[in-house]
Protein backbone atom coordinates (compact mmCIF):
# COMPACT_ATOMS: atom_id res chain seq x y z
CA UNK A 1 -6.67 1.83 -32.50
CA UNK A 2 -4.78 3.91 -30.29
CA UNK A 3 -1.93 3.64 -27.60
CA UNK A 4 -3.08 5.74 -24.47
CA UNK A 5 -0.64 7.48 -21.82
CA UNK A 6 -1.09 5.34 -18.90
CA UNK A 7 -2.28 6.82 -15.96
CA UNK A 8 0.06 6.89 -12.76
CA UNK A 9 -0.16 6.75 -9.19
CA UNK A 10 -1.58 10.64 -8.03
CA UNK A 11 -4.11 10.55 -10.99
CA UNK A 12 -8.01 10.54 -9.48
CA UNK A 13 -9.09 8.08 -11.87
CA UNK A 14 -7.22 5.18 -10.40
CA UNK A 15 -8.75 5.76 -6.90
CA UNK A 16 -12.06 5.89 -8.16
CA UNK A 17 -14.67 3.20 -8.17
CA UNK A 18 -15.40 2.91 -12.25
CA UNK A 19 -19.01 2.96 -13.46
CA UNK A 20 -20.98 -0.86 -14.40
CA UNK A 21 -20.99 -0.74 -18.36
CA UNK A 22 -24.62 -0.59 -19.17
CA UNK A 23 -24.21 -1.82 -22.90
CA UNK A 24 -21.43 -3.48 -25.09
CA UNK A 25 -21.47 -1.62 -28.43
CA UNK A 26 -19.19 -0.50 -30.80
CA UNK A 27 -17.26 2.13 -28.16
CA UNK A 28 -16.85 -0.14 -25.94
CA UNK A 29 -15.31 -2.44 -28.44
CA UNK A 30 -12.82 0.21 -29.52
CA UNK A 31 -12.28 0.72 -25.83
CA UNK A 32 -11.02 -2.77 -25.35
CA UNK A 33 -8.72 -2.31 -28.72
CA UNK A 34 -6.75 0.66 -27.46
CA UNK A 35 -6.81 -0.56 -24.20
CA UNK A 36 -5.05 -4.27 -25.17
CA UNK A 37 -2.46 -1.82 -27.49
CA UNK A 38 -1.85 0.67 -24.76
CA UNK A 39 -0.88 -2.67 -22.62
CA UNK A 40 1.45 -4.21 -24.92
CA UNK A 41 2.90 -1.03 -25.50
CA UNK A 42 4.08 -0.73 -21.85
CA UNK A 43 4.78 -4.30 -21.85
CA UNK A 44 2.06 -4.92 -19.57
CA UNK A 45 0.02 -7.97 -19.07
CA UNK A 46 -2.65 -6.67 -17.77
CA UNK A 47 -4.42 -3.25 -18.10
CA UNK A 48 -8.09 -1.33 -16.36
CA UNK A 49 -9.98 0.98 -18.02
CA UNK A 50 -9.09 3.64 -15.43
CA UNK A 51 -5.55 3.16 -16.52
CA UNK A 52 -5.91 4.72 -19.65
CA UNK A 53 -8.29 7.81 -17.84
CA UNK A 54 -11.92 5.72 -19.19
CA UNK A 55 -13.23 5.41 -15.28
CA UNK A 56 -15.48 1.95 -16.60
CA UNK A 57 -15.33 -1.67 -15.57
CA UNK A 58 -13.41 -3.23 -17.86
CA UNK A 59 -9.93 -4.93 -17.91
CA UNK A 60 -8.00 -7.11 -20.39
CA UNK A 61 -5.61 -9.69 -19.76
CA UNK A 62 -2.43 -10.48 -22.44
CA UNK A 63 -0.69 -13.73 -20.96
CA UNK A 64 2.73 -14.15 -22.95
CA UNK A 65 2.07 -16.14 -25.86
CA UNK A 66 -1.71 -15.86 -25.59
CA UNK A 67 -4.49 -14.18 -27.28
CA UNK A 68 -5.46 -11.45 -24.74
CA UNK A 69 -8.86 -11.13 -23.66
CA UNK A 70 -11.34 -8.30 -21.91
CA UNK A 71 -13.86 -8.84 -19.28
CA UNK A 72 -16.64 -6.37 -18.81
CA UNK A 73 -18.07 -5.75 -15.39
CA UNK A 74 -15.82 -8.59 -13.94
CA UNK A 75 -16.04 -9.34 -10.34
CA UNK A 76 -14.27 -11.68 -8.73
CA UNK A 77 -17.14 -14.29 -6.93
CA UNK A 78 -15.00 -16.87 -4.89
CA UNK A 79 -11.21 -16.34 -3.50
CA UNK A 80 -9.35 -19.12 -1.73
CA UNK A 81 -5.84 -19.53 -0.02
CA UNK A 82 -3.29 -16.78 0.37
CA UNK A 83 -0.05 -16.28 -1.18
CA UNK A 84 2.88 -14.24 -1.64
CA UNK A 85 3.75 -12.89 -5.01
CA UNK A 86 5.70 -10.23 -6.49
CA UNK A 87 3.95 -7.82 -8.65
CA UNK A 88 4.43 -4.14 -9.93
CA UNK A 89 2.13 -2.03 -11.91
CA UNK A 90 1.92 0.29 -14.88
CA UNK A 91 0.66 3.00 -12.97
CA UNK A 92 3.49 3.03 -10.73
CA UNK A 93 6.30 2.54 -12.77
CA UNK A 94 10.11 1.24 -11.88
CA UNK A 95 8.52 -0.51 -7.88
CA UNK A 96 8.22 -4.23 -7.21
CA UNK A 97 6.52 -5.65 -3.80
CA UNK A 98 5.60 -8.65 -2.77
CA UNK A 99 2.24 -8.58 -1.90
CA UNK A 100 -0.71 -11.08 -0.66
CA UNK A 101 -2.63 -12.60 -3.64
CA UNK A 102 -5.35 -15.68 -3.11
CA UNK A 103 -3.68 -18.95 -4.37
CA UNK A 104 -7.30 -19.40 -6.73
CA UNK A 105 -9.76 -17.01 -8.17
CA UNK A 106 -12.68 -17.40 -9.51
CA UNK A 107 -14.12 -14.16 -11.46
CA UNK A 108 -17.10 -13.46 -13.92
CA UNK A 109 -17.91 -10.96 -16.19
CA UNK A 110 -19.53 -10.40 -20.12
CA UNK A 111 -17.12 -10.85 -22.90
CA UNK A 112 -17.22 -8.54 -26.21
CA UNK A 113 -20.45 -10.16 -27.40
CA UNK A 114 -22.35 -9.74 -23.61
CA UNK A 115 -22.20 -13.14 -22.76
CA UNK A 116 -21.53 -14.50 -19.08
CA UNK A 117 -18.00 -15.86 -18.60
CA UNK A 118 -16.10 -17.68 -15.59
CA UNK A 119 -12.74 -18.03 -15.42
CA UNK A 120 -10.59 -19.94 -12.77
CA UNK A 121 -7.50 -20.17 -12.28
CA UNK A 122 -5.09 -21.08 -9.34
CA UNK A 123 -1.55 -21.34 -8.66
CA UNK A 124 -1.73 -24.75 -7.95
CA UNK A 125 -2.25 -24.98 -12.28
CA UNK A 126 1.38 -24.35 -13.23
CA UNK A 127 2.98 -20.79 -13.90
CA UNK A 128 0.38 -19.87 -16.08
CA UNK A 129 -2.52 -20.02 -14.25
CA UNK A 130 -0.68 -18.70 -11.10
CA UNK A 131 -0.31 -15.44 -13.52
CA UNK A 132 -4.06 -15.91 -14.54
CA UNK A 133 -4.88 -15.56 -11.25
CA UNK A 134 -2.68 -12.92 -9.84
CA UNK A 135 -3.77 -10.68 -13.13
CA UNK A 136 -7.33 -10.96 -12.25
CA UNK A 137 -7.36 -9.73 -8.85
CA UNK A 138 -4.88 -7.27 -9.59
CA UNK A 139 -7.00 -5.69 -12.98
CA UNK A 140 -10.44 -6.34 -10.51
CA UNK A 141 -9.02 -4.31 -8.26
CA UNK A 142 -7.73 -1.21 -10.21
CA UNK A 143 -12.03 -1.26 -11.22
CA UNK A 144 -12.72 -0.39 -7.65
CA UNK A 145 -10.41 1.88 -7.28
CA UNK A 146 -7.44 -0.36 -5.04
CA UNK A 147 -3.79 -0.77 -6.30
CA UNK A 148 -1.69 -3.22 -4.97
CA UNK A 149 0.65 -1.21 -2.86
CA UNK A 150 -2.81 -0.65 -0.79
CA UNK A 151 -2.03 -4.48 0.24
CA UNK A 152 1.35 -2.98 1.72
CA UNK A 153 1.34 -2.18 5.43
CA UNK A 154 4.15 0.71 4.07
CA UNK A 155 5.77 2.33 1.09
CA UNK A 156 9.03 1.05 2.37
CA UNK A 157 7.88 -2.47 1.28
CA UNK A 158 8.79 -1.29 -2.36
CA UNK A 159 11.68 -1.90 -3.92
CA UNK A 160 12.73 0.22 -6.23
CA UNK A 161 13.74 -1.76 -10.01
CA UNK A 162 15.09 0.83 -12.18
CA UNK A 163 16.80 4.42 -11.96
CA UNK A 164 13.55 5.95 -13.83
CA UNK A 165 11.68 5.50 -10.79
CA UNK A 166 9.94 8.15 -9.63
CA UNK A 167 10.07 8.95 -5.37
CA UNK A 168 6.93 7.64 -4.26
CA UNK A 169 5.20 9.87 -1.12
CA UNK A 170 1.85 8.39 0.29
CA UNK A 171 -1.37 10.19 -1.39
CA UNK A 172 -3.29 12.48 -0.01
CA UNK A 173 -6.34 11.30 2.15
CA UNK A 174 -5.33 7.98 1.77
């Protein structure tokens, strides 16, 4: 196992849409190990492939005081309500915005030994599943090659949380 730099905002990788895993062997395994290590050590609770600079479709999800988990190929297959939630990301470290998430998710994808999953979760569940949700849209969309300040309508909707954070200038052809 290994903890990987994580990738941040300017970095190709994160804009790009990441390749369908084709098979779940023994690299993609490893993948998900590094991947749920590289997480914890940024204190994340989420993390994409693309992330960590590995431009495939999976993500894993560490809820506090849970066993994390990795979806492979997840998509998300039914959205409903809208809500307002803070979030930040590990790609663009030391900003906070409050962004538009749905108030319940529904997403599928294979776990480690290929079999089909579905997960709900909705806000309307308690605290947990409101992070459950949030996590999965946000970690669904890093795969395709969205982060969340692309929900912004500007960069001045950012606030910054901590004097290592880096001036943020819009990207380039975006």
């Amino acid at each position: 196992m290994a903890v990987h730099p994580i990738r941040l905002l300017g970095d190709p990788v994160l804009r790009m849409k990441a390749r369908r895993v084709t098979r779940i062997d023994d690299s993609i395994r490893a993948l998900v190990r590094d991947m749920i290590e590289s997480m914890y050590a940024a204190r994340g609770v989420g993390i994409a492939a693309p992330q960590i600079g590995v431009p495939l479709r999976v993500i894993v999800i560490g809820l506090p005081d849970e066993e994390p988990f990795a979806l492979v190929n997840p998509e998300i297959v039914k959205r409903e309500g809208q809500r307002r939630v803070e979030e930040g990301c590990l790609s663009i470290p030391g900003y906070r915005a409050m962004v538009p998430r749905s108030v319940t998710v529904v997403a599928r994808g294979l776990d480690l030994q290929g079999r089909m999953v579905r997960i709900k979760a909705s806000a309307k569940g308690g605290e947990r599943d409101a992070l459950l949700a949030q996590a999965l849209e946000h970690e669904v969309d890093h795969i395709n090659g969205t982060l969340y300040i692309d929900h912004l309508d500007s960069l001045d909707e950012l606030v910054k949380i901590g004097e290592e954070a880096p001036e943020l200038e819009e990207e380039k052809g975006r």
